[in-house]
C-alpha atoms as a PDB file:
ATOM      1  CA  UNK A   1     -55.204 -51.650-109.171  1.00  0.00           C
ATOM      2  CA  UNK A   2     -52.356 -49.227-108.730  1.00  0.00           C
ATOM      3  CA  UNK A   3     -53.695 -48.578-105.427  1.00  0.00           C
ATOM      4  CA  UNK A   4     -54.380 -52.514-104.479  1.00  0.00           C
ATOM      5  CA  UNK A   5     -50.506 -52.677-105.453  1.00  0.00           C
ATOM      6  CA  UNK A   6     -49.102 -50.216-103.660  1.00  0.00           C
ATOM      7  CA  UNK A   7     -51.256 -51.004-100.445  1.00  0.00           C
ATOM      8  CA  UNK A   8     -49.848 -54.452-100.555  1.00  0.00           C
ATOM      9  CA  UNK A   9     -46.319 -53.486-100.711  1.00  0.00           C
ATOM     10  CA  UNK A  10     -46.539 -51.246 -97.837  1.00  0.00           C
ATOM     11  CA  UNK A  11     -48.091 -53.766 -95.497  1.00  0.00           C
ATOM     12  CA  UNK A  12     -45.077 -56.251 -96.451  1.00  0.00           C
ATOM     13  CA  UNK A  13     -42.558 -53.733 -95.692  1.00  0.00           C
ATOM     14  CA  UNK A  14     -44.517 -53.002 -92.787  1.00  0.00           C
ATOM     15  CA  UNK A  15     -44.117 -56.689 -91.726  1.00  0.00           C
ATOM     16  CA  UNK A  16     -40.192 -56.984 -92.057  1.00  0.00           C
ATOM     17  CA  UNK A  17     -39.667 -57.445 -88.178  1.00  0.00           C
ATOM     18  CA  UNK A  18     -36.661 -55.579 -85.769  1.00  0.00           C
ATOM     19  CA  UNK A  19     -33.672 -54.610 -87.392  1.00  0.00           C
ATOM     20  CA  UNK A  20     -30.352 -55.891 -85.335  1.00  0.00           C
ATOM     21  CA  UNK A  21     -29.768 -52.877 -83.526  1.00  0.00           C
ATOM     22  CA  UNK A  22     -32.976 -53.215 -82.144  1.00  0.00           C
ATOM     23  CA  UNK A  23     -32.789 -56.775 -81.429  1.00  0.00           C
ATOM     24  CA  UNK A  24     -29.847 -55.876 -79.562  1.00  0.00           C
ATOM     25  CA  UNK A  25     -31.516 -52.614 -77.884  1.00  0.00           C
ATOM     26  CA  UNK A  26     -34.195 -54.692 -76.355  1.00  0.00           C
ATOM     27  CA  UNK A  27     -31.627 -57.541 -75.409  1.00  0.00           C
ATOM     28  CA  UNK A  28     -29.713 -55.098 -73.606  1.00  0.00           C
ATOM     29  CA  UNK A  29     -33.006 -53.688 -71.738  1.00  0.00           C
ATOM     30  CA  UNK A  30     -33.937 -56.902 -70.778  1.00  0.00           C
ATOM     31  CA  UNK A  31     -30.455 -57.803 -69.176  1.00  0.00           C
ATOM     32  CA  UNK A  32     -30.233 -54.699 -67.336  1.00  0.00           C
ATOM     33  CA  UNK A  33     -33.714 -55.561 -66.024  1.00  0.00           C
ATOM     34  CA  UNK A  34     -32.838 -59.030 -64.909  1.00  0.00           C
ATOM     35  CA  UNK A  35     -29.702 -57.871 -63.381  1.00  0.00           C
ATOM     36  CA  UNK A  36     -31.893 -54.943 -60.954  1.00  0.00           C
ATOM     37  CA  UNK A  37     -34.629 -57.778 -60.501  1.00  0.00           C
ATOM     38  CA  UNK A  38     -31.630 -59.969 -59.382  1.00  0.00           C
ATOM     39  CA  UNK A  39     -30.393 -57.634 -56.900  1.00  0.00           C
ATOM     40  CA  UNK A  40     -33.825 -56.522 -55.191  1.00  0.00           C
ATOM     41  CA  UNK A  41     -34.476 -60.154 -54.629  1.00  0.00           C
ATOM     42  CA  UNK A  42     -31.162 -60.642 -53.559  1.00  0.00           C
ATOM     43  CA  UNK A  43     -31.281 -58.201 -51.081  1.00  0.00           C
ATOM     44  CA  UNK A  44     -34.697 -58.895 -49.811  1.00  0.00           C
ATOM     45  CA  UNK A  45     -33.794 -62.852 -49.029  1.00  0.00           C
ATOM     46  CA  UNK A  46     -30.871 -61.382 -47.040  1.00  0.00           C
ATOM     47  CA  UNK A  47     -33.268 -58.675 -45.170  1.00  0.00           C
ATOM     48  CA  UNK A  48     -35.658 -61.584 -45.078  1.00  0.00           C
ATOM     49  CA  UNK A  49     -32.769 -63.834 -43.327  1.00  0.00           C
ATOM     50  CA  UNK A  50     -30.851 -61.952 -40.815  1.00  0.00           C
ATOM     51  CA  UNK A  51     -34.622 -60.631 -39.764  1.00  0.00           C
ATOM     52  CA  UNK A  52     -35.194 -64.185 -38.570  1.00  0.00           C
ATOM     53  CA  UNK A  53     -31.692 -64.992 -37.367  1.00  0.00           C
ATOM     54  CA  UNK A  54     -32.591 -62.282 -34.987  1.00  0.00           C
ATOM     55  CA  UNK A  55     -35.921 -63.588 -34.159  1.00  0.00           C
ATOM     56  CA  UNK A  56     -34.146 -67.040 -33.841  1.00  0.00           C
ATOM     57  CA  UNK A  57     -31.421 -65.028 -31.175  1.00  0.00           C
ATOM     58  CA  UNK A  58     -33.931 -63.571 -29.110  1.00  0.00           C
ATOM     59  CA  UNK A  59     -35.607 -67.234 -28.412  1.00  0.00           C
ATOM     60  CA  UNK A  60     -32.232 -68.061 -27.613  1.00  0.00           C
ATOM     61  CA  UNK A  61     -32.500 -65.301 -24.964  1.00  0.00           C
ATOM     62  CA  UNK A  62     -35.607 -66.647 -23.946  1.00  0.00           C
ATOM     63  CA  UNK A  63     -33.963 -69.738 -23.109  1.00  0.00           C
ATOM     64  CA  UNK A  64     -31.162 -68.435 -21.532  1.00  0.00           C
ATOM     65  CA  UNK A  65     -33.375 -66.565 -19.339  1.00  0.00           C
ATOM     66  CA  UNK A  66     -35.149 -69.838 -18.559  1.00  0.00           C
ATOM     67  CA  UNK A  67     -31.620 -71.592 -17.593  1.00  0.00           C
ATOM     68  CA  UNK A  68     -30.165 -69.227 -15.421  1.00  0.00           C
ATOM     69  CA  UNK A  69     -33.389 -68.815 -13.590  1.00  0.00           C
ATOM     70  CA  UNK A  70     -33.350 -72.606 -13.211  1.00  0.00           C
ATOM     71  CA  UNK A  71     -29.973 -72.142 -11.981  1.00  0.00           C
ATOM     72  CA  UNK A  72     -29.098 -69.709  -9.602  1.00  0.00           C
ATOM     73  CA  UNK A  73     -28.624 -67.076 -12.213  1.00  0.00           C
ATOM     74  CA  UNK A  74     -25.537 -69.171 -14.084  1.00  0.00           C
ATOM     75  CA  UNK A  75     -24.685 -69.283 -17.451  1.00  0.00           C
ATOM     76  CA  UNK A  76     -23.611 -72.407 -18.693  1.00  0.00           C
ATOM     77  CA  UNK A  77     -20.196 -72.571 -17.726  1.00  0.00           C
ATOM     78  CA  UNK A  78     -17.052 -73.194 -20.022  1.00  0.00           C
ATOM     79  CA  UNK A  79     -15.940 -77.335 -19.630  1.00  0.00           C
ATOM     80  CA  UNK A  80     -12.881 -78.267 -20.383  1.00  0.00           C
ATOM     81  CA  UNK A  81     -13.649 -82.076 -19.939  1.00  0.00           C
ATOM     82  CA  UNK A  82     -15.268 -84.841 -21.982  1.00  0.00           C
ATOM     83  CA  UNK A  83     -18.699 -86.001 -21.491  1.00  0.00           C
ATOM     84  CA  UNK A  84     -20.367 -82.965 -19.646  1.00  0.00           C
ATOM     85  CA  UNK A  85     -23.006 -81.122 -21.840  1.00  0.00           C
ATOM     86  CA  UNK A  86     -22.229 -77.508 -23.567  1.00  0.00           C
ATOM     87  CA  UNK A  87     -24.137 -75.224 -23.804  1.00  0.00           C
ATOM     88  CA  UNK A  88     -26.419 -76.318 -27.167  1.00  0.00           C
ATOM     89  CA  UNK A  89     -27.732 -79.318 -25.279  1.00  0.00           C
ATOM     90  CA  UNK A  90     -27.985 -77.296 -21.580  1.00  0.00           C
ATOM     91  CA  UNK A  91     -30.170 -74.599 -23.274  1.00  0.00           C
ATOM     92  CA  UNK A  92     -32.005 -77.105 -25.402  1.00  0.00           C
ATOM     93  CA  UNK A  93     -34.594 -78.241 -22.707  1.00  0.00           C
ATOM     94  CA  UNK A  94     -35.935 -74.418 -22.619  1.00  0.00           C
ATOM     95  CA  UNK A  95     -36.119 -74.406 -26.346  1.00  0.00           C
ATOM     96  CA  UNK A  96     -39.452 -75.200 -28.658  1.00  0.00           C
ATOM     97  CA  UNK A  97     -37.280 -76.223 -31.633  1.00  0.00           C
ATOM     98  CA  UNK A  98     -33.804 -76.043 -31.526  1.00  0.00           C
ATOM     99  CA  UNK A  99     -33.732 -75.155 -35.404  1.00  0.00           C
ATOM    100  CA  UNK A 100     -33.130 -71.899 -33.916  1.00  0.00           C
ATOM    101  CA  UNK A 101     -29.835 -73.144 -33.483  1.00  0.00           C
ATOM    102  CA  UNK A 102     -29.090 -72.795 -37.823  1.00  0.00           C
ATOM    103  CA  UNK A 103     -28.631 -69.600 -39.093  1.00  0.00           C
ATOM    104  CA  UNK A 104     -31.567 -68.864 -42.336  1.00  0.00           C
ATOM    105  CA  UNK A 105     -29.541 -68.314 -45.799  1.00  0.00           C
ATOM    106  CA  UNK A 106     -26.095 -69.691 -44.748  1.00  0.00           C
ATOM    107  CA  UNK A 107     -24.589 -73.581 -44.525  1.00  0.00           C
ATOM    108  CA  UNK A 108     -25.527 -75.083 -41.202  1.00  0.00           C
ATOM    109  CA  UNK A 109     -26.188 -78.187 -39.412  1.00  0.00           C
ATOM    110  CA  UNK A 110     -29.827 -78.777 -41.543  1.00  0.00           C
ATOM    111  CA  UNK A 111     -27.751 -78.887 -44.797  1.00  0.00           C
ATOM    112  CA  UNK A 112     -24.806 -80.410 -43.295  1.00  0.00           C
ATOM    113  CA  UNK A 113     -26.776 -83.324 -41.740  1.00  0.00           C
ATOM    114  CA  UNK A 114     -24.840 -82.729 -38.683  1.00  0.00           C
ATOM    115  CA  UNK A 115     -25.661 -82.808 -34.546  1.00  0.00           C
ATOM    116  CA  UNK A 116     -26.778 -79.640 -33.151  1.00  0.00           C
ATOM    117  CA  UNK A 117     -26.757 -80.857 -29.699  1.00  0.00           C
ATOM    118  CA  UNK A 118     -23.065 -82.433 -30.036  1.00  0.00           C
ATOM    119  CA  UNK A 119     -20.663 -82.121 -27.109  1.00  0.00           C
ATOM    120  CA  UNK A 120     -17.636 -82.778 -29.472  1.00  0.00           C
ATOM    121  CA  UNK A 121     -17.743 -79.899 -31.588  1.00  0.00           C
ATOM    122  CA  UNK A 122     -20.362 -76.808 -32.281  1.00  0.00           C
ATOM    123  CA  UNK A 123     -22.462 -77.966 -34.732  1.00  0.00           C
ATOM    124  CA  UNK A 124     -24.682 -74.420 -34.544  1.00  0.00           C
ATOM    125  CA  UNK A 125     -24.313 -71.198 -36.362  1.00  0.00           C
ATOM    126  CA  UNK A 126     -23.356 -69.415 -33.170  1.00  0.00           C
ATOM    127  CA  UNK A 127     -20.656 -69.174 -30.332  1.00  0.00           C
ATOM    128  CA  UNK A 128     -20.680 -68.296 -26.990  1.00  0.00           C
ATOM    129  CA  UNK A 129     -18.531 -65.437 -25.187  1.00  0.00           C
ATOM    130  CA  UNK A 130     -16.069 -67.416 -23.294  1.00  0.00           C
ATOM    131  CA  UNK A 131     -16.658 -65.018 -20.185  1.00  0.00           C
ATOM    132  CA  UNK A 132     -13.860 -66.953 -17.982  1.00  0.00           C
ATOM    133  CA  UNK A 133     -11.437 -65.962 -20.145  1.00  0.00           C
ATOM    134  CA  UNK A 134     -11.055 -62.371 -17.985  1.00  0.00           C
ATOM    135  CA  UNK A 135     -11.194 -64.321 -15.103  1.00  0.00           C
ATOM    136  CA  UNK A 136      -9.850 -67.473 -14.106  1.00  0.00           C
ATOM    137  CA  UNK A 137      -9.294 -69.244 -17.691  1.00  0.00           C
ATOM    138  CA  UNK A 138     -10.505 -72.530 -18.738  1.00  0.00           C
ATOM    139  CA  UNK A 139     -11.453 -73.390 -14.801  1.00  0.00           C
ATOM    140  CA  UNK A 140     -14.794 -75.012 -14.583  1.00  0.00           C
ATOM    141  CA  UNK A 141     -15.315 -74.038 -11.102  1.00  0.00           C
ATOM    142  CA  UNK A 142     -15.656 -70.261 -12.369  1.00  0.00           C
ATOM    143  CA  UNK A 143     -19.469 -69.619 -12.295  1.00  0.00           C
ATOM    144  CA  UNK A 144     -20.463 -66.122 -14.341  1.00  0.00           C
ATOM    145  CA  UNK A 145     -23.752 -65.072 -13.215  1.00  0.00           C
ATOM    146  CA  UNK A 146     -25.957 -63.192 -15.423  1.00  0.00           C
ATOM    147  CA  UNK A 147     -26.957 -60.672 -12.626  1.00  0.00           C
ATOM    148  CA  UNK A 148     -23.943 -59.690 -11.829  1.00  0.00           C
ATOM    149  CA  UNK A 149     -23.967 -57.827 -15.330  1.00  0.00           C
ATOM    150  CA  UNK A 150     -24.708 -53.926 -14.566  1.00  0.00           C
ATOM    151  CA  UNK A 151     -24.967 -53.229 -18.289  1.00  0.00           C
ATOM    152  CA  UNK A 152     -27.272 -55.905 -19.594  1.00  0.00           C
ATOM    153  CA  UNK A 153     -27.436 -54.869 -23.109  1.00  0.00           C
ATOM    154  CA  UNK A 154     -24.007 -54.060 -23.845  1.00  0.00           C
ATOM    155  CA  UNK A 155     -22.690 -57.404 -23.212  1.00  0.00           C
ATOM    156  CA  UNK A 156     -22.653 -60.012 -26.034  1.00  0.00           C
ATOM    157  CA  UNK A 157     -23.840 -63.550 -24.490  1.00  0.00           C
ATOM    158  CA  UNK A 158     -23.765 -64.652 -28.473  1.00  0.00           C
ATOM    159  CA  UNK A 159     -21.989 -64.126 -32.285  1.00  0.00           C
ATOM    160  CA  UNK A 160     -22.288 -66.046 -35.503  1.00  0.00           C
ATOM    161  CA  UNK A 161     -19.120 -68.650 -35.621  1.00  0.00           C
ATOM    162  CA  UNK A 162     -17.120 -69.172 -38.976  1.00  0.00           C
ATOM    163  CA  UNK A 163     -17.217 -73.697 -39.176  1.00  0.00           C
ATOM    164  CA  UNK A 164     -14.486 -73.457 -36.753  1.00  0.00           C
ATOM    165  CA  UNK A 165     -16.434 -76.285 -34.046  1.00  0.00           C
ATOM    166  CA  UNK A 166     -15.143 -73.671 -31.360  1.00  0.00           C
ATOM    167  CA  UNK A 167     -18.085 -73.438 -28.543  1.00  0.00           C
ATOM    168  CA  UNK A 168     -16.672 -70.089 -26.776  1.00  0.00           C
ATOM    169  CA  UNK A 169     -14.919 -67.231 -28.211  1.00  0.00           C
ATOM    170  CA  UNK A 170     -11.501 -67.221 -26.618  1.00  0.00           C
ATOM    171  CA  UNK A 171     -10.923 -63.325 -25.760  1.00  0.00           C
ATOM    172  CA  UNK A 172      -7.465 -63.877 -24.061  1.00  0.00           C
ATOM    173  CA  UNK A 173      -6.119 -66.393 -26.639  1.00  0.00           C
ATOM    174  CA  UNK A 174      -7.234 -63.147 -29.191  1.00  0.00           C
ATOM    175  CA  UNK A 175      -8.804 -65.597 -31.957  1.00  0.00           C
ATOM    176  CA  UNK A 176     -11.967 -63.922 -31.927  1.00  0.00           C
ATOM    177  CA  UNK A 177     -11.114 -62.693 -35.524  1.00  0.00           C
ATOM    178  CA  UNK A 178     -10.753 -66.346 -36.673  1.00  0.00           C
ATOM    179  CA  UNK A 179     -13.861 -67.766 -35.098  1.00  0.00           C
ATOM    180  CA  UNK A 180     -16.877 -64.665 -34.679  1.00  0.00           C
ATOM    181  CA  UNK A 181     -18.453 -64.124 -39.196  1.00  0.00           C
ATOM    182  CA  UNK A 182     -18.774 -60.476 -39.359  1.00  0.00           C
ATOM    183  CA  UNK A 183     -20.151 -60.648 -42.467  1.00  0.00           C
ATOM    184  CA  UNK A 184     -22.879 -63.581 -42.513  1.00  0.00           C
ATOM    185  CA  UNK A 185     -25.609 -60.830 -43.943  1.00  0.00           C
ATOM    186  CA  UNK A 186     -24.509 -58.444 -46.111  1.00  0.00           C
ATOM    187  CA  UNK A 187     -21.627 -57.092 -44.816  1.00  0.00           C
ATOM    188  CA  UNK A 188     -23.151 -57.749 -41.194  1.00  0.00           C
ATOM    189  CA  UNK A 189     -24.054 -60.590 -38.223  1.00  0.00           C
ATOM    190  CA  UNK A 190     -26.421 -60.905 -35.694  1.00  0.00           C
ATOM    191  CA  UNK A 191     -25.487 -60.785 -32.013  1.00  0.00           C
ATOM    192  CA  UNK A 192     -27.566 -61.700 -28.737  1.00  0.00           C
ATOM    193  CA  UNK A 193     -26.939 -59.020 -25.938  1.00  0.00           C
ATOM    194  CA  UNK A 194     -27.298 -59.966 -22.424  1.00  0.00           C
ATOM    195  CA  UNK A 195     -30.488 -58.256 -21.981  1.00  0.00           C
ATOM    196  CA  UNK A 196     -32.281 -60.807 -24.053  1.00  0.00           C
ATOM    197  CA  UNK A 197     -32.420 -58.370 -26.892  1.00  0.00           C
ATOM    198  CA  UNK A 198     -30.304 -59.276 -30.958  1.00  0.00           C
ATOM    199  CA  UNK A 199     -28.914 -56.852 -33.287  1.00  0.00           C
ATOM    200  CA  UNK A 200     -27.797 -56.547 -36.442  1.00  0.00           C
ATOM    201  CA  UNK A 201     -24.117 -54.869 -36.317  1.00  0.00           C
ATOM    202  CA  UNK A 202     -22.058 -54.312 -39.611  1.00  0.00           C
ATOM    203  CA  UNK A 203     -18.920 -54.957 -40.043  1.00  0.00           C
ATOM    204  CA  UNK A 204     -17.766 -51.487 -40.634  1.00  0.00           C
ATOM    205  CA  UNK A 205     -18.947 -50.979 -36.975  1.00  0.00           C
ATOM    206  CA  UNK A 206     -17.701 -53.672 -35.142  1.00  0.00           C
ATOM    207  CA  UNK A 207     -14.160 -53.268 -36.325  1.00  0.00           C
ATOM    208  CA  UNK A 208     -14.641 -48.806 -35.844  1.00  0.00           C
ATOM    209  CA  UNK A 209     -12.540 -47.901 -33.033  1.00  0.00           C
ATOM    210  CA  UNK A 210     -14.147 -46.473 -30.257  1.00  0.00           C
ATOM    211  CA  UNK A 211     -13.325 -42.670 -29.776  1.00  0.00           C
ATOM    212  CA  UNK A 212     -10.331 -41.926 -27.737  1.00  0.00           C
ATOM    213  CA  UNK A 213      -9.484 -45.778 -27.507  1.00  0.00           C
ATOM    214  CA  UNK A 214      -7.435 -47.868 -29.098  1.00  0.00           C
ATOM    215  CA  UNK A 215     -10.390 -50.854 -28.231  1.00  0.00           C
ATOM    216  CA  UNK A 216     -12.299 -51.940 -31.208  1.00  0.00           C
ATOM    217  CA  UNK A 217     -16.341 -51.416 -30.502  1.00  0.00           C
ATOM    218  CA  UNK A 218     -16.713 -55.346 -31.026  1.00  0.00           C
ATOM    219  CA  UNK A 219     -14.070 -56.563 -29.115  1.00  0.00           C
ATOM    220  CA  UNK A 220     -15.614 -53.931 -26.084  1.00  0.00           C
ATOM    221  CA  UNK A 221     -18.875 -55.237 -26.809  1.00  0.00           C
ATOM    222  CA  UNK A 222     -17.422 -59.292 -25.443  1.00  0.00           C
ATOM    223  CA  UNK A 223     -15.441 -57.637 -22.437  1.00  0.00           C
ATOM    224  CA  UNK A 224     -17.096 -59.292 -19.185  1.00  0.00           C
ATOM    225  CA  UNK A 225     -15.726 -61.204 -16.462  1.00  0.00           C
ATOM    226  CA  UNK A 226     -16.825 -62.607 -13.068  1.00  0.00           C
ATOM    227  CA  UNK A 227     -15.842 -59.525 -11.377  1.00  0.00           C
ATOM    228  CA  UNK A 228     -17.622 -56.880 -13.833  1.00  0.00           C
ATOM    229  CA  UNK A 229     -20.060 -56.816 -16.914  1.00  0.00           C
ATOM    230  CA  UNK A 230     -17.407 -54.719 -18.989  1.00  0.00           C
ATOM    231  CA  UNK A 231     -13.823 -54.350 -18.667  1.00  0.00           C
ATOM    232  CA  UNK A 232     -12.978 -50.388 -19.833  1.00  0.00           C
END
């Protein structure tokens, strides 16, 4: 009976449940597990998201190619005017779905329920280098041909814009800071290169300087006029 007794009392304290420090032990485990679980996803939706902003660039290539091919090797020109088409709506005939147009992850035209082919203001993720800017600025008659670039890929045809409704990057007016998102993924942006190719540049390497110079390596990367692919 003894025995019966003292069996039963050690299967009731057997049976008490976690003390609060443990409670609190596997509470803390469990946050700290979250909190890595966050941060992998995390960081895979932004891999997952600048990998297809760069797929979505290079179709943008694609269409450029298309264009200038179509037209005597010109990129779609800077107007200063109202009514002509820029360059969303010029390279949209070459394009399958001009979704491409909205960068994956961030705020853009397919949350914002706005026009992507608009001729008032950009309405897409990206802007244009304003190539006219080294040469005769602002003058629609300028016509920048895309073989007359001797260093195809290290020329930037394209960045990501901040919502500034800016079409071109103005190099000479210097407000590339205030309209190019350096940081869209990650502490980095996509860019389409003349070339037809997209890359992922950081932020830490755009603004580097390049050795020897005082020239930034993004701001080298958008020098290009009608005279010469890069300025040096």
């Amino acid at each position: 009976m003894r025995d019966m007794k003292a069996h039963g009392q050690g299967r009731q304290g057997s049976e008490q449940g976690f003390t609060l420090i443990e409670l609190l032990v596997v509470m803390t485990v469990i946050a700290v597990l979250a909190a890595i679980i966050f941060a992998v996803s995390s960081t895979m939706f932004t891999k997952s998201y600048s990998s297809n902003a760069l797929a979505d660039l290079r179709q943008l290539g694609v269409a450029m190619a298309l264009y200038t091919g179509d037209h005597s090797y010109t990129i779609p020109g800077r107007i200063t005017g109202k009514g002509e088409n820029k360059w969303p709506t010029l390279l949209a005939d070459y394009l399958k779905d001009t979704r491409v147009y909205a960068a994956p992850g961030l705020p853009n035209y397919l949350t914002e329920n706005e026009d992507p082919l608009s001729n008032a203001k950009n309405c897409t993720s990206f802007i244009m280098n304003g190539f006219n800017d080294r040469g005769t600025y602002n003058n629609e008659n300028v016509q920048i041909r895309i073989n007359q670039f001797t260093q195809l890929s290290q020329v930037i045809l394209f960045g990501m814009q901040v919502d500034t409704s800016n079409f071109y990057m103005d190099f000479v007016e210097k407000n590339q800071d205030g309209v190019l998102k350096l940081d869209a993924y990650d502490n980095a942006a996509v860019y389409l290169f003349a070339d037809g190719s997209s890359k992922l540049i950081s932020k830490t390497d755009y603004t580097a300087l390049m050795p020897g110079t005082g020239i930034r390596y993004g701001d080298w990367l958008w020098l290009a006029d009608k005279n010469s692919a890069i300025l040096q």
